[in-house]
C-alpha atoms as a PDB file:
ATOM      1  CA  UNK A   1       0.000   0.000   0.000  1.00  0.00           C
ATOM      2  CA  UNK A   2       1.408   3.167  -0.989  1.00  0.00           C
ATOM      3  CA  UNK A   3       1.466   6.534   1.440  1.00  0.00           C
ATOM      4  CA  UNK A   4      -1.333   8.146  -0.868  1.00  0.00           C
ATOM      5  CA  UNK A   5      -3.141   4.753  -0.524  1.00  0.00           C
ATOM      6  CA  UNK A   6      -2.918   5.261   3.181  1.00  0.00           C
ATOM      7  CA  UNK A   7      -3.704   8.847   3.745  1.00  0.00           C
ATOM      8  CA  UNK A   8      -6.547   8.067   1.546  1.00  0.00           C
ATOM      9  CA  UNK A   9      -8.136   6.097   3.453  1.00  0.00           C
ATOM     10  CA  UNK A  10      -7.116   7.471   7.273  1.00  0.00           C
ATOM     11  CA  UNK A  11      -8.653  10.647   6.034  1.00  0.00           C
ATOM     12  CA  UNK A  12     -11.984   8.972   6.097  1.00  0.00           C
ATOM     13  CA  UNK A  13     -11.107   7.671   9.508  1.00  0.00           C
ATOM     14  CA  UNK A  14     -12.433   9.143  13.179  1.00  0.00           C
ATOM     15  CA  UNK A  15     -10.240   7.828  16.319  1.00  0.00           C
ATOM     16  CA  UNK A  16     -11.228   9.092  19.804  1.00  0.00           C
ATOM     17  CA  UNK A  17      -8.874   9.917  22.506  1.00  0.00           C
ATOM     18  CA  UNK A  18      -9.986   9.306  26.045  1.00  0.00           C
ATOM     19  CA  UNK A  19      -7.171  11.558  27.903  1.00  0.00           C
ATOM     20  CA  UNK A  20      -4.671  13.963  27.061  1.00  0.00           C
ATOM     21  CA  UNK A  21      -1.686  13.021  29.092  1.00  0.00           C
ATOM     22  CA  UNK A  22       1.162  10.764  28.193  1.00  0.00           C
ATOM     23  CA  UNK A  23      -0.147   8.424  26.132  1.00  0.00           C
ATOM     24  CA  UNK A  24      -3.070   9.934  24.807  1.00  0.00           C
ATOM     25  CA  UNK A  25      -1.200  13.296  23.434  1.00  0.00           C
ATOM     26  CA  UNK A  26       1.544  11.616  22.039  1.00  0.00           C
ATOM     27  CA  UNK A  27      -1.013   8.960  19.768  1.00  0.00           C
ATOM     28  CA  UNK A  28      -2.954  11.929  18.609  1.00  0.00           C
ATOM     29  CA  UNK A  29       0.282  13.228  17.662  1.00  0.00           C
ATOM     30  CA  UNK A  30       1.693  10.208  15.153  1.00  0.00           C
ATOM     31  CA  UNK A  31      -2.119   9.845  13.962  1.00  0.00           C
ATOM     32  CA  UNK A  32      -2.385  13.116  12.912  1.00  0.00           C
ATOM     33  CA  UNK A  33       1.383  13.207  11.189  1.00  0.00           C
ATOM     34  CA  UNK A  34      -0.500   9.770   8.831  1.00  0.00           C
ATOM     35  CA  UNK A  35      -2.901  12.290   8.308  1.00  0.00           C
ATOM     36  CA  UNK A  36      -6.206  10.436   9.928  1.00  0.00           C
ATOM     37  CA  UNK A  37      -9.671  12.618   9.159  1.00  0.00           C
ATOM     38  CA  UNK A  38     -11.202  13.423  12.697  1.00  0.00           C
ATOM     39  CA  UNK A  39      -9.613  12.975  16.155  1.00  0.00           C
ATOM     40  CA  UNK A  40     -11.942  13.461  19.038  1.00  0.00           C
ATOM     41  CA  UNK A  41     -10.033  14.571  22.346  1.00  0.00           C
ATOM     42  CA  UNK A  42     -11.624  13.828  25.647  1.00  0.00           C
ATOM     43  CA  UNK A  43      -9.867  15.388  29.396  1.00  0.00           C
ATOM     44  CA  UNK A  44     -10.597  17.961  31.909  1.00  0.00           C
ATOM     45  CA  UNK A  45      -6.703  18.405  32.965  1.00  0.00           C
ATOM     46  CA  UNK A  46      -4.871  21.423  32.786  1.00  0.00           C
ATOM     47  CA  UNK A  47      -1.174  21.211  31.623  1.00  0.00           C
ATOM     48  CA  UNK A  48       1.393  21.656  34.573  1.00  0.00           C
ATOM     49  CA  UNK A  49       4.921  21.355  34.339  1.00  0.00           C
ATOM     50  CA  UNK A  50       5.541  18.500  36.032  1.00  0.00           C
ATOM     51  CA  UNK A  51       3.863  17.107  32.665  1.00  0.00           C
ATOM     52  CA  UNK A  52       6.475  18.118  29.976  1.00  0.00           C
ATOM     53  CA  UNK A  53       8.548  15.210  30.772  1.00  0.00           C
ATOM     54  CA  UNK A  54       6.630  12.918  28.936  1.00  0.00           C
ATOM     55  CA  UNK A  55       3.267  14.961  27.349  1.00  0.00           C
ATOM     56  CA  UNK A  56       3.266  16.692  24.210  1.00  0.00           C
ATOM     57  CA  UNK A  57       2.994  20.254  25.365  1.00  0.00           C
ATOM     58  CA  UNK A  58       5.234  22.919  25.460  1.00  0.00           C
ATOM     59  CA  UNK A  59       6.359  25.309  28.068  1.00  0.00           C
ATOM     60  CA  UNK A  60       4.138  28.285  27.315  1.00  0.00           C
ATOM     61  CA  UNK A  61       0.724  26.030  27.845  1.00  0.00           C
ATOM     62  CA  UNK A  62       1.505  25.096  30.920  1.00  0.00           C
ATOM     63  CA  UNK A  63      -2.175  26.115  32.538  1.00  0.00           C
ATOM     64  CA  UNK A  64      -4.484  25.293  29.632  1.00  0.00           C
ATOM     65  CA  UNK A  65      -6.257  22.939  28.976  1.00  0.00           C
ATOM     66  CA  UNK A  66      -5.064  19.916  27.859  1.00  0.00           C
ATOM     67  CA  UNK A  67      -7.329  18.878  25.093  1.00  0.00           C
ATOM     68  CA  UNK A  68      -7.269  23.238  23.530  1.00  0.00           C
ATOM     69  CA  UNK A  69      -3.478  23.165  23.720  1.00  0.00           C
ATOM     70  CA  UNK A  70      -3.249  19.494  21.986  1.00  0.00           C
ATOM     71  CA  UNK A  71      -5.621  20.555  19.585  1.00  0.00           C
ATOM     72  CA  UNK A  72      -3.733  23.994  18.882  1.00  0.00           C
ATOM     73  CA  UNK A  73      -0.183  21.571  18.582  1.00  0.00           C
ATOM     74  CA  UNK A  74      -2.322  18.889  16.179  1.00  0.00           C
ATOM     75  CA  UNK A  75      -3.231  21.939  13.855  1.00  0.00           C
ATOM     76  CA  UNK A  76       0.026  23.323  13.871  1.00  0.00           C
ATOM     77  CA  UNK A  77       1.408  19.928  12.463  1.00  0.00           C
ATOM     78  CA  UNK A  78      -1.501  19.122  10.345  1.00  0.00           C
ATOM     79  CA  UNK A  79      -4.425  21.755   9.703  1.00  0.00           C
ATOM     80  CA  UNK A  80      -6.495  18.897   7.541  1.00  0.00           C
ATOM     81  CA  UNK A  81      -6.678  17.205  10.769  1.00  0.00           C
ATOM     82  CA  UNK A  82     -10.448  17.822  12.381  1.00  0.00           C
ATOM     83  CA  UNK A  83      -9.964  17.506  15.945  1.00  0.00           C
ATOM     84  CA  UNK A  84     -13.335  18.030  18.258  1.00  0.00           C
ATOM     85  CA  UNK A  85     -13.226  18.399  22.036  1.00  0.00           C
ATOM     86  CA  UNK A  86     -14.485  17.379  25.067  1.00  0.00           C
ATOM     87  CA  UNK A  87     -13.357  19.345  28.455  1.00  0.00           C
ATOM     88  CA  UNK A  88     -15.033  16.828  30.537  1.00  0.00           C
ATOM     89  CA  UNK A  89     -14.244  14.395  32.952  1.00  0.00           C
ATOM     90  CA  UNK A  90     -15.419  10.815  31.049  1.00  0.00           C
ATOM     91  CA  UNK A  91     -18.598   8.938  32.807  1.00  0.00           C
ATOM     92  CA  UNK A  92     -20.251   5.945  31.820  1.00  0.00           C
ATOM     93  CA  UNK A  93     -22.812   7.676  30.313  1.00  0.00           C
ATOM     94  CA  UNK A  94     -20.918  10.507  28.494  1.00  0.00           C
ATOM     95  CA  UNK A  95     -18.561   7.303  27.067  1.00  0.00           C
ATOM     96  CA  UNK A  96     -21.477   6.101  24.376  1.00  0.00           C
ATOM     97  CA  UNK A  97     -22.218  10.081  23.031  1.00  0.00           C
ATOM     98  CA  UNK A  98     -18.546  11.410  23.174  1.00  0.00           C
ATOM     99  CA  UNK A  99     -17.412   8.814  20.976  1.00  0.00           C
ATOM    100  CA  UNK A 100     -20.374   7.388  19.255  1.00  0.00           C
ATOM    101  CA  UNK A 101     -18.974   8.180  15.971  1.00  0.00           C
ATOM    102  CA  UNK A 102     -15.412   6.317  16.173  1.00  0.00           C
ATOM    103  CA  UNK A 103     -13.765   3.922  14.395  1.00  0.00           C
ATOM    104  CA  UNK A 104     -11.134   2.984  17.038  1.00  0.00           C
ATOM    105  CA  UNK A 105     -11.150   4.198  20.568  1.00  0.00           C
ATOM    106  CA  UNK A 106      -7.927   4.780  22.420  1.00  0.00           C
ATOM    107  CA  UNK A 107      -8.042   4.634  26.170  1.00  0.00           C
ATOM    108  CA  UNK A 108      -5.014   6.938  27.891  1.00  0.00           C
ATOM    109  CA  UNK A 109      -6.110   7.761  31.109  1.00  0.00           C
ATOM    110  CA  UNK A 110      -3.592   7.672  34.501  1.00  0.00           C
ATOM    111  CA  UNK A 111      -5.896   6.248  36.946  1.00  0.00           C
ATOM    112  CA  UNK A 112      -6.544   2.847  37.173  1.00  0.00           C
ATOM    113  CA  UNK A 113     -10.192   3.400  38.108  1.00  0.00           C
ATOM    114  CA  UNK A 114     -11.166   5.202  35.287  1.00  0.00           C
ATOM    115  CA  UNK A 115      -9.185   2.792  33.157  1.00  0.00           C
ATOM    116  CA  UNK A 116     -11.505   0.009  34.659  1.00  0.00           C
ATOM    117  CA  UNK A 117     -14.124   1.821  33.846  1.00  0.00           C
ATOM    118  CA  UNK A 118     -13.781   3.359  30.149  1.00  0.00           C
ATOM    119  CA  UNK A 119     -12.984  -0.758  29.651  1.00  0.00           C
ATOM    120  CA  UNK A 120     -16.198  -1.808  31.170  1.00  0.00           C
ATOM    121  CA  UNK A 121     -18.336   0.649  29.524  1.00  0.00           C
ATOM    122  CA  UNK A 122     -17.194  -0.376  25.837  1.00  0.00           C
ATOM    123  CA  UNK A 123     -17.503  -3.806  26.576  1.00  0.00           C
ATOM    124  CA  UNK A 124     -21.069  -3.297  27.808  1.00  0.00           C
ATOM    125  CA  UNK A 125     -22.334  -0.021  25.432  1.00  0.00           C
ATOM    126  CA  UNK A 126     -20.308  -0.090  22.327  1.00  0.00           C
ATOM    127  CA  UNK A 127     -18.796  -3.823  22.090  1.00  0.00           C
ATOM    128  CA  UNK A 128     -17.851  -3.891  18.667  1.00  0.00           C
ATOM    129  CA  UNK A 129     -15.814  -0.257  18.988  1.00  0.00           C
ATOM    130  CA  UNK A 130     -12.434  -1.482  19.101  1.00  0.00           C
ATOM    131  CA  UNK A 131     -10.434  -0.203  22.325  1.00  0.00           C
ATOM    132  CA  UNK A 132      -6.897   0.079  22.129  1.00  0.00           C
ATOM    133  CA  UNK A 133      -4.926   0.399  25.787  1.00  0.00           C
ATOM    134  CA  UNK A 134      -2.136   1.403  27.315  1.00  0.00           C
ATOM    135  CA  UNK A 135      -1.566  -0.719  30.629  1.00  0.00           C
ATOM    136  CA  UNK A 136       2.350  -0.780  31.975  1.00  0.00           C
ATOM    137  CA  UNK A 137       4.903   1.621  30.602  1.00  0.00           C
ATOM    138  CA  UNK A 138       6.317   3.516  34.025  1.00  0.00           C
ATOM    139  CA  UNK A 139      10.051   3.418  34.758  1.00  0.00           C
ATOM    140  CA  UNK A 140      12.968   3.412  31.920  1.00  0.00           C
ATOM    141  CA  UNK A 141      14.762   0.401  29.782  1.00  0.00           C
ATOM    142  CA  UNK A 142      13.064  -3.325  29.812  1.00  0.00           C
ATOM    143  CA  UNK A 143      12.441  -2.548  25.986  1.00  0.00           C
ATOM    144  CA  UNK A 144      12.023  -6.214  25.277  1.00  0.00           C
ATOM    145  CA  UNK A 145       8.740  -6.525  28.240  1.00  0.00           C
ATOM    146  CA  UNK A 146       6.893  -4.104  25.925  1.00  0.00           C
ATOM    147  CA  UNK A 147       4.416  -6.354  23.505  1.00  0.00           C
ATOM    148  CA  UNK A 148       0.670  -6.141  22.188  1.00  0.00           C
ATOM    149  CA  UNK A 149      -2.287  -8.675  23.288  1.00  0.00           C
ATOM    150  CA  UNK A 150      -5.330  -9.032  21.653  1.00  0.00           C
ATOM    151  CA  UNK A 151      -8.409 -10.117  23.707  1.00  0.00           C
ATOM    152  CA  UNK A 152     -11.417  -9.884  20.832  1.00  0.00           C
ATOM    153  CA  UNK A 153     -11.620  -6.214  20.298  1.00  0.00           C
ATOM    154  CA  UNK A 154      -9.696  -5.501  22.979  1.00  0.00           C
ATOM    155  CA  UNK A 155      -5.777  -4.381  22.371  1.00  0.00           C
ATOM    156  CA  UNK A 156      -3.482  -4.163  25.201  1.00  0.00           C
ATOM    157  CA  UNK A 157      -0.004  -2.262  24.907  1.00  0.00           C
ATOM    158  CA  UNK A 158       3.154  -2.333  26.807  1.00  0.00           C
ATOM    159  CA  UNK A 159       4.229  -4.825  29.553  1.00  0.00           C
ATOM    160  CA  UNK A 160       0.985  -5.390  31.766  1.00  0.00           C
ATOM    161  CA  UNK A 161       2.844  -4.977  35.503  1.00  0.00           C
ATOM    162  CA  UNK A 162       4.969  -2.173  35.504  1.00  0.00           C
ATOM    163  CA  UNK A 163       2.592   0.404  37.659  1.00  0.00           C
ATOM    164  CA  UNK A 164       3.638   3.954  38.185  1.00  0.00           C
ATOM    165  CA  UNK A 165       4.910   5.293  41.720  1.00  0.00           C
ATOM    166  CA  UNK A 166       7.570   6.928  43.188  1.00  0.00           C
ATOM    167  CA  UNK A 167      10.246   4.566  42.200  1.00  0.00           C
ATOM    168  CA  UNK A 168       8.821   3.929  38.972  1.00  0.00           C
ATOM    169  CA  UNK A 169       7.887   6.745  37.251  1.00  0.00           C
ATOM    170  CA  UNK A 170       6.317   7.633  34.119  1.00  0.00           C
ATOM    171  CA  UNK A 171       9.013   8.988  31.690  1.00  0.00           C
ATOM    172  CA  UNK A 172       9.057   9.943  27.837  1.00  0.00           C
ATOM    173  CA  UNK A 173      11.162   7.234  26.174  1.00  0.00           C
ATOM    174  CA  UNK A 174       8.482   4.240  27.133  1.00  0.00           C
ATOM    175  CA  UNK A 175       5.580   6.184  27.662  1.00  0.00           C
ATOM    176  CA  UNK A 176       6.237   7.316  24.073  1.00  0.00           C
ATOM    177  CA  UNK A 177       7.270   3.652  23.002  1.00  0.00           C
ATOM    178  CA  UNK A 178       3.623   2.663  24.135  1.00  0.00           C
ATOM    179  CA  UNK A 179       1.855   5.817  22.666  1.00  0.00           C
ATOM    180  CA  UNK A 180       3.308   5.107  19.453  1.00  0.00           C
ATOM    181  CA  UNK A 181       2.344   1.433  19.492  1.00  0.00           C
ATOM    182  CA  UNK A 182      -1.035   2.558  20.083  1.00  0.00           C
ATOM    183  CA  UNK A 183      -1.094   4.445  17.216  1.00  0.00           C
ATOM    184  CA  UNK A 184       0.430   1.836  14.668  1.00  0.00           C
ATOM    185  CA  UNK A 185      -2.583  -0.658  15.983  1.00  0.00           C
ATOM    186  CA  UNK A 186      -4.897   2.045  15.599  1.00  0.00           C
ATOM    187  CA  UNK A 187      -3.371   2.299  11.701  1.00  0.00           C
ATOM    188  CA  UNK A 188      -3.325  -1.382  11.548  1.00  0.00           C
ATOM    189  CA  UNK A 189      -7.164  -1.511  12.521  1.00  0.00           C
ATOM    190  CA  UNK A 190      -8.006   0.875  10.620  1.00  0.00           C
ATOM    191  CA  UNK A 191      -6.386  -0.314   6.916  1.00  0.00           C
ATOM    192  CA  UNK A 192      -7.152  -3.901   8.020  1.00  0.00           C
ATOM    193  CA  UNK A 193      -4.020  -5.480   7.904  1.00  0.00           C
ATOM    194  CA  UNK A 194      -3.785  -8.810  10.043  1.00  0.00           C
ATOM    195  CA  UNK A 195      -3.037  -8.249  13.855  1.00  0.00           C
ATOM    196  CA  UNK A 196      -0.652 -10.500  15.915  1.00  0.00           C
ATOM    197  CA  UNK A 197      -3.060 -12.621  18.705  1.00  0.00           C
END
């Protein structure tokens, strides 16, 4: 498939984004660079600066919002990109009208709560919307424990166990490892190429 064979068709494409942080800025990011049609952004953060280790934000947004300074940083790299957003904190009954529209959801939220529960409400309101996850990418090195699983329409990136605290962190090199392995199963989804199980 050729890059004009691509962009062709990931221009026809909507992917939501259920947080801004880590993970979730730094997919939109490589999905809008393959140019992908519509991007819907869902987070009530505000940028800090404790976040531009590992976010894609710059210096001069920290206090926005996350989801109007990713959306301002999406355009500047790709104005064909339509990006929509939500400055809300995601419910189980927001979930289903937020993203109703998607092709592929990507989940990229910090807390493990809400992760349970973005999980739970696909599987029960929108089961055939395939959800694409990031779940253990804190700390630095162990390149090799990073892998995909596939559980139906469930995809699950990076190692499973690594959990962030205060001795494990949450750094750019793997939390970008993971974001971008999001987004090539998002691409791989989307131009329905064969995925690993």
């Amino acid at each position: 498939m050729t890059i004009e064979q691509i962009t062709g068709n990931l221009k026809t494409k909507t992917v939501g984004i259920a947080g801004c942080g880590g993970l979730g800025s730094n997919c939109a990011v490589a999905l809008a660079r393959v140019g992908i049609g519509t991007l819907i952004i869902a987070d009530y953060d505000i940028i800090c600066e404790s976040n531009l280790n590992r976010q894609y934000y710059f210096l001069d947004q920290v206090g926005m919002k996350k989801t109007h300074a990713l959306r301002e940083n999406i355009l500047r790299i790709n104005p064909n990109v339509s990006v929509i957003t939500w400055d809300v904190r995601l419910t189980p009954d927001s979930i289903p009208t937020i993203f109703s529209g998607c092709d592929v959801l990507v989940e990229a939220v910090d807390q493990a709560d809400q992760k349970e529960m973005i999980i739970e409400t696909l599987l029960a309101s929108m089961p055939r919307l395939p959800l694409v996850i990031g779940l253990g990418m804190a700390g630095y090195g162990m390149n090799d424990s990073i892998h995909l699983r596939r559980a139906d329409n469930l995809y699950i990136c990076g190692d499973e166990v690594s959990e962030i605290g205060p001795d494990l962190p949450p750094i750019a090199p793997r939390v970008g490892i993971v974001a971008n392995m999001q987004a090539n199963v998002v691409l791989e989804i989307l131009l329905k190429t064969e995925m690993v199980k």
